[in-house]
N, C-alpha and C. Protein backbone atom coordinates (compact mmCIF):
# COMPACT_ATOMS: atom_id res chain seq x y z
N UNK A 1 0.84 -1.17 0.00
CA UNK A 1 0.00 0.00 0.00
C UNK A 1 0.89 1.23 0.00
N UNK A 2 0.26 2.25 -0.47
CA UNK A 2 0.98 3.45 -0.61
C UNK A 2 0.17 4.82 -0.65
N UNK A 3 0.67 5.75 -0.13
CA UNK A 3 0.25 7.18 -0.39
C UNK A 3 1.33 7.95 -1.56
N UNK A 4 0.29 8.60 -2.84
CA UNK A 4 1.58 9.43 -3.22
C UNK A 4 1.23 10.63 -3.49
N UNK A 5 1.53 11.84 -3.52
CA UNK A 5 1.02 12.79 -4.20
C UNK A 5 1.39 13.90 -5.48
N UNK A 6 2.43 13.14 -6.02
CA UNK A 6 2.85 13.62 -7.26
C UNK A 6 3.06 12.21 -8.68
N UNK A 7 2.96 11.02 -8.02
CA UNK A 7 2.98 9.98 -8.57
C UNK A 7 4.23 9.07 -8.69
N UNK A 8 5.51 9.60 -7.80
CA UNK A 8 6.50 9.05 -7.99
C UNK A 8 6.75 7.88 -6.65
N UNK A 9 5.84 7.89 -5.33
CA UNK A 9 5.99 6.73 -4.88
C UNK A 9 4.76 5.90 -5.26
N UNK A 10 3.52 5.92 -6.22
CA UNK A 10 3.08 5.01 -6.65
C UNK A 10 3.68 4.84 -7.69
N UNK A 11 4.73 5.31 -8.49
CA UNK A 11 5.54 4.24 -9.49
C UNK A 11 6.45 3.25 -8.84
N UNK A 12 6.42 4.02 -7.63
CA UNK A 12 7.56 2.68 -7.00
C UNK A 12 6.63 2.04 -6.58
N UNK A 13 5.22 2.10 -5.79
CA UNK A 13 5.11 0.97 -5.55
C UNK A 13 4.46 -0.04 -6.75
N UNK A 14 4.47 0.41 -7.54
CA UNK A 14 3.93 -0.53 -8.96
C UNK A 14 5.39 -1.06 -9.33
N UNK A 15 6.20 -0.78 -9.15
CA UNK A 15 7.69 -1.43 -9.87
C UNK A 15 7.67 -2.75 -8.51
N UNK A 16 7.32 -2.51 -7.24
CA UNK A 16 7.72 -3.80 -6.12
C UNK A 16 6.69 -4.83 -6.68
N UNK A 17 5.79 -3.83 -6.43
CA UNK A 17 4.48 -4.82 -7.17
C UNK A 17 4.82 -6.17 -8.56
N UNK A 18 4.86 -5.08 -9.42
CA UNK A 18 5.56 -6.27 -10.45
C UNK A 18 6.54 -7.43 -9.93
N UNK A 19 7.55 -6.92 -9.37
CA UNK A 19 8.58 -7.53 -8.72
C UNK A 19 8.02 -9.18 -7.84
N UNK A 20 7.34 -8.31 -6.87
CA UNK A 20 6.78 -9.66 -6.13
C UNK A 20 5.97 -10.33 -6.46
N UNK A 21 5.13 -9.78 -7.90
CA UNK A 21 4.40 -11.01 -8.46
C UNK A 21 5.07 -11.91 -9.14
N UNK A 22 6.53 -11.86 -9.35
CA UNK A 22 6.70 -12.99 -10.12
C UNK A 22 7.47 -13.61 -9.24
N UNK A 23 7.48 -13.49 -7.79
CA UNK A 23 7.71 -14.86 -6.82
C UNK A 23 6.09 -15.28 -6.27
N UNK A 24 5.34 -14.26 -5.90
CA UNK A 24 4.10 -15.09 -5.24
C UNK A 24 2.50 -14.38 -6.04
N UNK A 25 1.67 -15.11 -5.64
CA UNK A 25 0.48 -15.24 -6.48
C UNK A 25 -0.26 -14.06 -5.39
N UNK A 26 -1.35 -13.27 -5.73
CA UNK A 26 -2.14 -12.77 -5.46
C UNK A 26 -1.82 -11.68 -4.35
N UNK A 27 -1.10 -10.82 -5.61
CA UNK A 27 -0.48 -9.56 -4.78
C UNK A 27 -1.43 -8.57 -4.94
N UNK A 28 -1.62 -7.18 -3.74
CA UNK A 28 -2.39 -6.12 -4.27
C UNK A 28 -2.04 -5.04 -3.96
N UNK A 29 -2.43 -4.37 -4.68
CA UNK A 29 -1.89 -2.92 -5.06
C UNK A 29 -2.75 -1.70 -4.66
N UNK A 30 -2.56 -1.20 -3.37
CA UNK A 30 -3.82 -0.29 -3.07
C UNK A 30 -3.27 0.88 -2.33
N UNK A 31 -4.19 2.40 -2.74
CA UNK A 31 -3.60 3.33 -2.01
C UNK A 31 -4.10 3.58 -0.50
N UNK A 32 -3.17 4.16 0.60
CA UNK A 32 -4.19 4.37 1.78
C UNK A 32 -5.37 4.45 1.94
N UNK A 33 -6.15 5.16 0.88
CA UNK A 33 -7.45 5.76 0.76
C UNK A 33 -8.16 4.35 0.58
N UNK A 34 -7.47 3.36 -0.19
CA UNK A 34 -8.70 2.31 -0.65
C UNK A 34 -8.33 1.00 0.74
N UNK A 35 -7.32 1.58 1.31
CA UNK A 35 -7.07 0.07 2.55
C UNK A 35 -7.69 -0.08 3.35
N UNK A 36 -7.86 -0.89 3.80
CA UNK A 36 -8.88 -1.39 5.21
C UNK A 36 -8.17 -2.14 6.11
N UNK A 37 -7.99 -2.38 7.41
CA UNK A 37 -7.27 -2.83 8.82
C UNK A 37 -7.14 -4.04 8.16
N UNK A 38 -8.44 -4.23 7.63
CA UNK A 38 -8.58 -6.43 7.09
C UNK A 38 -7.51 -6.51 6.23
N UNK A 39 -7.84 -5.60 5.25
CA UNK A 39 -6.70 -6.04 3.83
C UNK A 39 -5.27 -6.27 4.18
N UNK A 40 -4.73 -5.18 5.63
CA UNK A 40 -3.55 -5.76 6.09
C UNK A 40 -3.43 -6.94 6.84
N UNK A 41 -4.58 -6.95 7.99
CA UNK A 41 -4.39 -8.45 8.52
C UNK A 41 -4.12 -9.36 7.41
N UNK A 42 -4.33 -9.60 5.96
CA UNK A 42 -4.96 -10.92 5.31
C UNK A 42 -3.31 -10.98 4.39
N UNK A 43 -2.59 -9.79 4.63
CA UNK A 43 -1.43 -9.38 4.45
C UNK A 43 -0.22 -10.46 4.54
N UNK A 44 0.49 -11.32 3.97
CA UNK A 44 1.30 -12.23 4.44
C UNK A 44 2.68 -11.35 4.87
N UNK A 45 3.07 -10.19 4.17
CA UNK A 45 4.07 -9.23 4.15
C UNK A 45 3.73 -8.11 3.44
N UNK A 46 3.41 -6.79 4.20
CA UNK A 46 3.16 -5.27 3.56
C UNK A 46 4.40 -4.88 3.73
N UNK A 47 3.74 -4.59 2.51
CA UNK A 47 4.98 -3.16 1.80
C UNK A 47 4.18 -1.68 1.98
N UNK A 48 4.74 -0.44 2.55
CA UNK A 48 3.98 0.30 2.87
C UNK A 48 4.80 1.73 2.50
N UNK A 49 4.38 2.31 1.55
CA UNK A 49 4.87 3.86 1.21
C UNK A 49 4.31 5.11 1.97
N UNK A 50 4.87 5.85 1.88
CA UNK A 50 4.62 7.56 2.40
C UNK A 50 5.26 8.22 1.67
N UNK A 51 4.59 9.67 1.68
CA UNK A 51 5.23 10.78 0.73
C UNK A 51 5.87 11.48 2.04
N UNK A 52 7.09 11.99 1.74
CA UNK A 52 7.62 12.90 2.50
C UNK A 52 7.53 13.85 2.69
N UNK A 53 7.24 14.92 3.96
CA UNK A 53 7.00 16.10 4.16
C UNK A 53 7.91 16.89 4.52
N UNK A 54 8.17 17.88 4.29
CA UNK A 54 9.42 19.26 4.17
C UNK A 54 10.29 18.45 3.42
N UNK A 55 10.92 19.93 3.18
CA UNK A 55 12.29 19.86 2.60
C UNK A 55 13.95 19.26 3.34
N UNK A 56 14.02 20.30 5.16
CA UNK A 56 14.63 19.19 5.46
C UNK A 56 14.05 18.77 6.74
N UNK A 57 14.71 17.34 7.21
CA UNK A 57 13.69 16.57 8.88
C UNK A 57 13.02 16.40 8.08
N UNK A 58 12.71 15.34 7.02
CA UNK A 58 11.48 14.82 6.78
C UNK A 58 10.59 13.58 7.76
N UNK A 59 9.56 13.67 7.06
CA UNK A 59 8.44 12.98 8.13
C UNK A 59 7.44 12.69 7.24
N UNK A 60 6.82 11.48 7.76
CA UNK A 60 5.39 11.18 6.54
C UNK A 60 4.83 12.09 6.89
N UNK A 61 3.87 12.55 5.66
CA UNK A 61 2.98 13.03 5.23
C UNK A 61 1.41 13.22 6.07
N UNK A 62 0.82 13.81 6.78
CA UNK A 62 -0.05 13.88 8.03
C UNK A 62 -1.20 12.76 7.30
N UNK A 63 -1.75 12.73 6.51
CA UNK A 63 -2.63 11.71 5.71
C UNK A 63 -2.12 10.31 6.26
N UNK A 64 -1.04 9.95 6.06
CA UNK A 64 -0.35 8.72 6.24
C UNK A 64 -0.04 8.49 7.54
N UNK A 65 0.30 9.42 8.11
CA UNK A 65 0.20 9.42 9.80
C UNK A 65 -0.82 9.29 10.29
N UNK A 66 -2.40 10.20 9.82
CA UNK A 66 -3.75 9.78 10.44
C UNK A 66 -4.00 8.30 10.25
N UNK A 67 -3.98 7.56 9.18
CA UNK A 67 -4.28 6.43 8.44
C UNK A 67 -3.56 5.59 9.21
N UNK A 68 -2.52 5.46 9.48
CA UNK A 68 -1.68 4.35 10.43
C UNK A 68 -2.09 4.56 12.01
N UNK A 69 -2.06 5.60 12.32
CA UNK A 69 -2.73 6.04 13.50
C UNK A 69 -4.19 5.76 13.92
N UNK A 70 -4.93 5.38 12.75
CA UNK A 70 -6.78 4.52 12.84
C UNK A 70 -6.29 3.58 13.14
N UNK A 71 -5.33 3.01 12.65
CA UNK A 71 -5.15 1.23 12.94
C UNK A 71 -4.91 -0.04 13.75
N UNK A 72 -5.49 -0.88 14.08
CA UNK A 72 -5.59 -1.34 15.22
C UNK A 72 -4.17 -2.04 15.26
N UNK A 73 -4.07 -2.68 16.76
CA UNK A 73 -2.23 -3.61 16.79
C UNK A 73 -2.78 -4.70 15.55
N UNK A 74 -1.56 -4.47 15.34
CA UNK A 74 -0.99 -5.83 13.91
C UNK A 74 0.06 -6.49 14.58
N UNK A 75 -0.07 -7.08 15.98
CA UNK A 75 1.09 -7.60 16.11
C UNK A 75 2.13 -8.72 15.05
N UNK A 76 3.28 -8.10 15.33
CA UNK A 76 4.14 -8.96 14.22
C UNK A 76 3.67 -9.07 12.71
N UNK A 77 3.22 -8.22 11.95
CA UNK A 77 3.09 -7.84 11.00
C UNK A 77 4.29 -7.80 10.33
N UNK A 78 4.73 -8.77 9.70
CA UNK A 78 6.08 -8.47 8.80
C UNK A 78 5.70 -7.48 7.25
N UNK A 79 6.77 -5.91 7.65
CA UNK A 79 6.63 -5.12 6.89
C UNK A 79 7.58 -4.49 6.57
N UNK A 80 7.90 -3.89 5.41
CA UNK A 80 8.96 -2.87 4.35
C UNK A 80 8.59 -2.02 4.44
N UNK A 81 9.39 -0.74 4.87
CA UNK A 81 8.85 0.23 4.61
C UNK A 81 9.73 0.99 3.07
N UNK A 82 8.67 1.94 2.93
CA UNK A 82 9.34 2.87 1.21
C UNK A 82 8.83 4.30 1.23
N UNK A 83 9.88 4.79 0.42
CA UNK A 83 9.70 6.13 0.49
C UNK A 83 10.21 7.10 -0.90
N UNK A 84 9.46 7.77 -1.14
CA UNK A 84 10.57 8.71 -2.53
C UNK A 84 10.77 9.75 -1.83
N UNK A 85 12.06 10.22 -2.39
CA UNK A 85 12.56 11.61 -2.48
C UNK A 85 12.82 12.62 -3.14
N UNK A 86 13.04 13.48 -2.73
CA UNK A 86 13.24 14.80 -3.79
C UNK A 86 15.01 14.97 -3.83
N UNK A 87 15.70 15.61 -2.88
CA UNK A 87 16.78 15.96 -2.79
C UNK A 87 17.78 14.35 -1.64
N UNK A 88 17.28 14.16 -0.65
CA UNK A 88 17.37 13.01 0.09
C UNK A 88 16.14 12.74 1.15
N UNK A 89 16.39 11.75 1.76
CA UNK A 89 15.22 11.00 2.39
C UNK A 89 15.17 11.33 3.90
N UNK A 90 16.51 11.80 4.54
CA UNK A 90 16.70 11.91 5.47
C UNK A 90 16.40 11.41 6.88
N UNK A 91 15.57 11.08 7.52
CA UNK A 91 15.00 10.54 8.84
C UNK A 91 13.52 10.12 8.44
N UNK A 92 13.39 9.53 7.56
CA UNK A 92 11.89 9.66 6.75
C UNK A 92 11.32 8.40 7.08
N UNK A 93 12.63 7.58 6.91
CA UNK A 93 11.82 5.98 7.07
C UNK A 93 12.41 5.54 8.58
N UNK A 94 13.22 6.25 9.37
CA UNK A 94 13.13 6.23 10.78
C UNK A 94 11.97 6.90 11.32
N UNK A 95 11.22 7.76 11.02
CA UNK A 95 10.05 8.38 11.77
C UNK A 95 8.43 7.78 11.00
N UNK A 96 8.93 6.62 10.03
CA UNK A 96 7.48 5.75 9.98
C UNK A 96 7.74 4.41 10.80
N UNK A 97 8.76 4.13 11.15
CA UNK A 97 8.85 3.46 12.00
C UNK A 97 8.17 3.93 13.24
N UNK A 98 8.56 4.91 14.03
CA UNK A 98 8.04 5.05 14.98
C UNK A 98 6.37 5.07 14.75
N UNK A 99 5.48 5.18 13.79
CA UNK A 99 4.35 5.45 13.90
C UNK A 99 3.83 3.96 13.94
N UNK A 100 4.78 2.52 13.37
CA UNK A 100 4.49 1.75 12.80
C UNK A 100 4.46 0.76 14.26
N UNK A 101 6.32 0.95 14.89
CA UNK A 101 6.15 -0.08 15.68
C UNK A 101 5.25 -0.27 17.01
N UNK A 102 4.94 0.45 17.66
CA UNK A 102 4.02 1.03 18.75
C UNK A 102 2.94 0.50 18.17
N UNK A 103 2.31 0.08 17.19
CA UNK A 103 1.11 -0.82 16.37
C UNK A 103 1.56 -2.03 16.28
N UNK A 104 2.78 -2.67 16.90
CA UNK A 104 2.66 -4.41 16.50
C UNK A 104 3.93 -4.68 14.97
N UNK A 105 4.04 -3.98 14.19
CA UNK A 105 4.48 -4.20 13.21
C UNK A 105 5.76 -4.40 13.07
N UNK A 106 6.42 -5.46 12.80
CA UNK A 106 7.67 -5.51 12.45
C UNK A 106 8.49 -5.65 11.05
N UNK A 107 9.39 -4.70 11.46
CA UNK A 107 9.84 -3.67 9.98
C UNK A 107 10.83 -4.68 9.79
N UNK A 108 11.01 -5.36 8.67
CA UNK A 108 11.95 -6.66 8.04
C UNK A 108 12.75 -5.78 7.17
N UNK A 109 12.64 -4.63 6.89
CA UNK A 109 13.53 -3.75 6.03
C UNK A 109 13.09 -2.16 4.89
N UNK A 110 13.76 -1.94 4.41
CA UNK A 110 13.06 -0.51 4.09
C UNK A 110 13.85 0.11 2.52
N UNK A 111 13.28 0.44 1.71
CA UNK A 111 13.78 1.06 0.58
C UNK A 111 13.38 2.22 0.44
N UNK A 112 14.58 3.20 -0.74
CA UNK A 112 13.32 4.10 -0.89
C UNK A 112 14.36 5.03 -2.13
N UNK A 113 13.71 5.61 -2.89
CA UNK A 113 14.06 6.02 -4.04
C UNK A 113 13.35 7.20 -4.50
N UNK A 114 14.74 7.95 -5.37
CA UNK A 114 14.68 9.36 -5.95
C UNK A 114 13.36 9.72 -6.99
N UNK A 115 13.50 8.82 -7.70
CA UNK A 115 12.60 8.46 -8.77
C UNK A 115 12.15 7.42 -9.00
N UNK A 116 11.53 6.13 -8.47
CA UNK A 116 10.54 5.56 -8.62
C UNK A 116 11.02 4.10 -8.94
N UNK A 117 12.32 4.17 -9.26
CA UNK A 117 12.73 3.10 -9.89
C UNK A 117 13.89 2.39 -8.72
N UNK A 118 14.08 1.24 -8.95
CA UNK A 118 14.68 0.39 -8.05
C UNK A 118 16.69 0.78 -7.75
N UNK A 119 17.09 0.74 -6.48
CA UNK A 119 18.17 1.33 -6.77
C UNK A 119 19.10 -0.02 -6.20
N UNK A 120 20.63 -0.44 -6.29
CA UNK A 120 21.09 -2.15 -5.61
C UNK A 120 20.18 -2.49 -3.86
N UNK A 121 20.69 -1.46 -3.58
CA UNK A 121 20.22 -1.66 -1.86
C UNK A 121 18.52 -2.11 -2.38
N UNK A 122 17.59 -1.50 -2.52
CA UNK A 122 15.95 -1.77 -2.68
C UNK A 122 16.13 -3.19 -3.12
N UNK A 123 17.07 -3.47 -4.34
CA UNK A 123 16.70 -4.69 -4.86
C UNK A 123 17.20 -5.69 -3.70
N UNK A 124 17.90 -5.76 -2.66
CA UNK A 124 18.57 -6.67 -1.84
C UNK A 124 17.04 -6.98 -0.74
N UNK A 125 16.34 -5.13 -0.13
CA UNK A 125 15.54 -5.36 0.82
C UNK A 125 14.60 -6.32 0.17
N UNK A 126 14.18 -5.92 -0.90
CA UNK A 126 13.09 -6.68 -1.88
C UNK A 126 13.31 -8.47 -1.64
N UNK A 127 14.68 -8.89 -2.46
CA UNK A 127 14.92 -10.37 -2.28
C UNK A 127 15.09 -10.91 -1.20
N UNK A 128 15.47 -10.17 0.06
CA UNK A 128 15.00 -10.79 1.75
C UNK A 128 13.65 -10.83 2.37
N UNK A 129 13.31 -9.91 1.69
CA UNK A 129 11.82 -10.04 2.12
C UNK A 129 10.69 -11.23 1.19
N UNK A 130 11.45 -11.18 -0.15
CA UNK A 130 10.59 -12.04 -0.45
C UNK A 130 11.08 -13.81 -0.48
N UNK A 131 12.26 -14.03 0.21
CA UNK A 131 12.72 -15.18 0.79
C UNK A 131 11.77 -15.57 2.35
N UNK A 132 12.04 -14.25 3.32
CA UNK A 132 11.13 -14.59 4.09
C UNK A 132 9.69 -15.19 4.22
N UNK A 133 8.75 -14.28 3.13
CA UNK A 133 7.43 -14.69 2.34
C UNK A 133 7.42 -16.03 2.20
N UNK A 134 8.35 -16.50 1.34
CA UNK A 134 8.49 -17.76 0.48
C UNK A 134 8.48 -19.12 1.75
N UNK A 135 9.76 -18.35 2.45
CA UNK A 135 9.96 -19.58 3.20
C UNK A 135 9.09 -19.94 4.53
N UNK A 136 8.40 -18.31 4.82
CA UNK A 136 6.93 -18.55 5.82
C UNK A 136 6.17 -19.63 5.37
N UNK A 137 5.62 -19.74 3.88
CA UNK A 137 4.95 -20.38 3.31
C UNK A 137 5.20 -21.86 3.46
N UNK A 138 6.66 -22.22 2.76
CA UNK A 138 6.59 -23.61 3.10
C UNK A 138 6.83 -24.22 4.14
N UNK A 139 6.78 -23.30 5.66
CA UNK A 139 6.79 -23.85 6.51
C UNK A 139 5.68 -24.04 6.71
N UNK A 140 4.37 -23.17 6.95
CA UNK A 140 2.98 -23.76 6.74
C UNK A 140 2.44 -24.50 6.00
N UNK A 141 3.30 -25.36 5.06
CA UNK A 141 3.01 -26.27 4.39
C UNK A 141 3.35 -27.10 5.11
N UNK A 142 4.77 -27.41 5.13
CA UNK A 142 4.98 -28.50 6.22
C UNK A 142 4.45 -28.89 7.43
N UNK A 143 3.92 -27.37 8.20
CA UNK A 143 2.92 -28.07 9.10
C UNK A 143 1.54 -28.35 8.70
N UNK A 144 1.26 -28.26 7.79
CA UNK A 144 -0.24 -28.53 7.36
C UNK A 144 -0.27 -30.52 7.10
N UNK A 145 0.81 -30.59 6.03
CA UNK A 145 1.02 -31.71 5.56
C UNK A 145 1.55 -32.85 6.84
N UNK A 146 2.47 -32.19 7.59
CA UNK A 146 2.83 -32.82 8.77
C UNK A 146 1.50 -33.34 9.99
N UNK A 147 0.27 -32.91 9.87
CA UNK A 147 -0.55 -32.91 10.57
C UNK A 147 -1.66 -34.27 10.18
N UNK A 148 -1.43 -34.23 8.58
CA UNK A 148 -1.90 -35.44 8.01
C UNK A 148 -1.37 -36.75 7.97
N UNK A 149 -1.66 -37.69 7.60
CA UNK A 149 -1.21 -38.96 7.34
C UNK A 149 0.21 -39.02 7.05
N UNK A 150 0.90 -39.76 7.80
CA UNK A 150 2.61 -39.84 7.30
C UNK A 150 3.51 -38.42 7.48
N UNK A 151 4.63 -38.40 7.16
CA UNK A 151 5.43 -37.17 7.53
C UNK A 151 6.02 -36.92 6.03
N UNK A 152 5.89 -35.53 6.33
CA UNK A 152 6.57 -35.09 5.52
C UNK A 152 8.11 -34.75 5.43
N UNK A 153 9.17 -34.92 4.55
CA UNK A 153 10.55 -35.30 4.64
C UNK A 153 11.01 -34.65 3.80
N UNK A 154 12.41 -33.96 3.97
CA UNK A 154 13.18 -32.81 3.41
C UNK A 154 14.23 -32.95 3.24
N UNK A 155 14.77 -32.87 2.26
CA UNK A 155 16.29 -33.05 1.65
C UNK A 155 17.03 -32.41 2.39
C-alpha cells in the first residue's frame, strides 16, 4: 500500500508490485485511501509507502500518519517500509517506524528512491523479504502436511 502525491511513490510501488508477483500469487496494489485494517491483517508481508513532508527533517505526510494512526495492533506484521525523495530522504523511514512499531508491526527492512525506480540496496531489501514470504509459506506447508497422514521429509 501506498500514499503518493505527485505519482513518484506510486511508481515505486507498482515497480515492487511487479517484482513480487513474479515470486508469489495474489499480490495487491492499493492506495491508503482504498485500505482497510482487514486487507492488512490478510497481508502475508506489507509493503507500505509515504510521501515525504518538508524539505529538510522529513516525516510522513499527516494523511499517512492519520491512516496508520486509525489502525488497530498488527502484532508482528512483517513489513517494508518505502519512500521517494526529492533531494534526500533523510530521517523519513526512521520516523514511519516510529508510527508503525508502537502498532505491532515488524519492519523486516526498508527502501526508498529518488525516482521511482529500483536502486542495488531496494533490490537486496526486496529479495530478503521475499525469501522470508516464500519460506513462511513452506513452513505452513509442512505443518499442514505434517498434521496429516505420514510425515513429511526434506532433503
Amino acid at each position: 500500500m501506498y500514499q503518493s502525491k505527485n505519482g513518484i511513490t506510486r511508481k515505486f510501488a507498482e515497480a515492487i508490485t511487479r517484482r513480487v508477483q513474479k515470486s508469489v500469487d495474489n499480490v495487491k496494489l492499493k492506495s491508503i485511501e482504498d485500505t482497510t485494517a482487514q486487507d492488512i491483517k490478510n497481508a502475508d508481508i506489507l509493503y507500505i509507502g509515504a510521501v515525504a513532508s518538508g524539505l529538510f527533517k522529513q516525516k510522513p505526510d499527516q494523511g499517512w500518519v492519520d491512516f496508520v494512526s486509525s489502525l488497530p495492533t498488527m502484532e508482528g506484521k512483517q513489513t517494508v517500509l518505502f519512500t521517494t525523495y526529492w533531494l534526500k530522504s533523510g530521517s523519513m523511514l526512521h520516523k514511519m517506524k516510529e508510527y508503525l512499531i508502537p502498532k505491532g508491526f515488524k519492519i523486516i527492512g526498508s527502501m526508498k528512491s529518488n525516482n521511482g525506480n529500483f536502486d542495488y540496496f531496494s533490490i537486496g531489501v526486496l529479495k530478503y523479504s521475499l525469501y522470508r514470504l516464500v519460506n513462511g509459506q513452506v513452513q505452513e506447508l509442512k505443518a499442514l502436511v505434517s498434521k496429516e497422514e505420514g510425515v513429511l521429509e526434506t532433503a
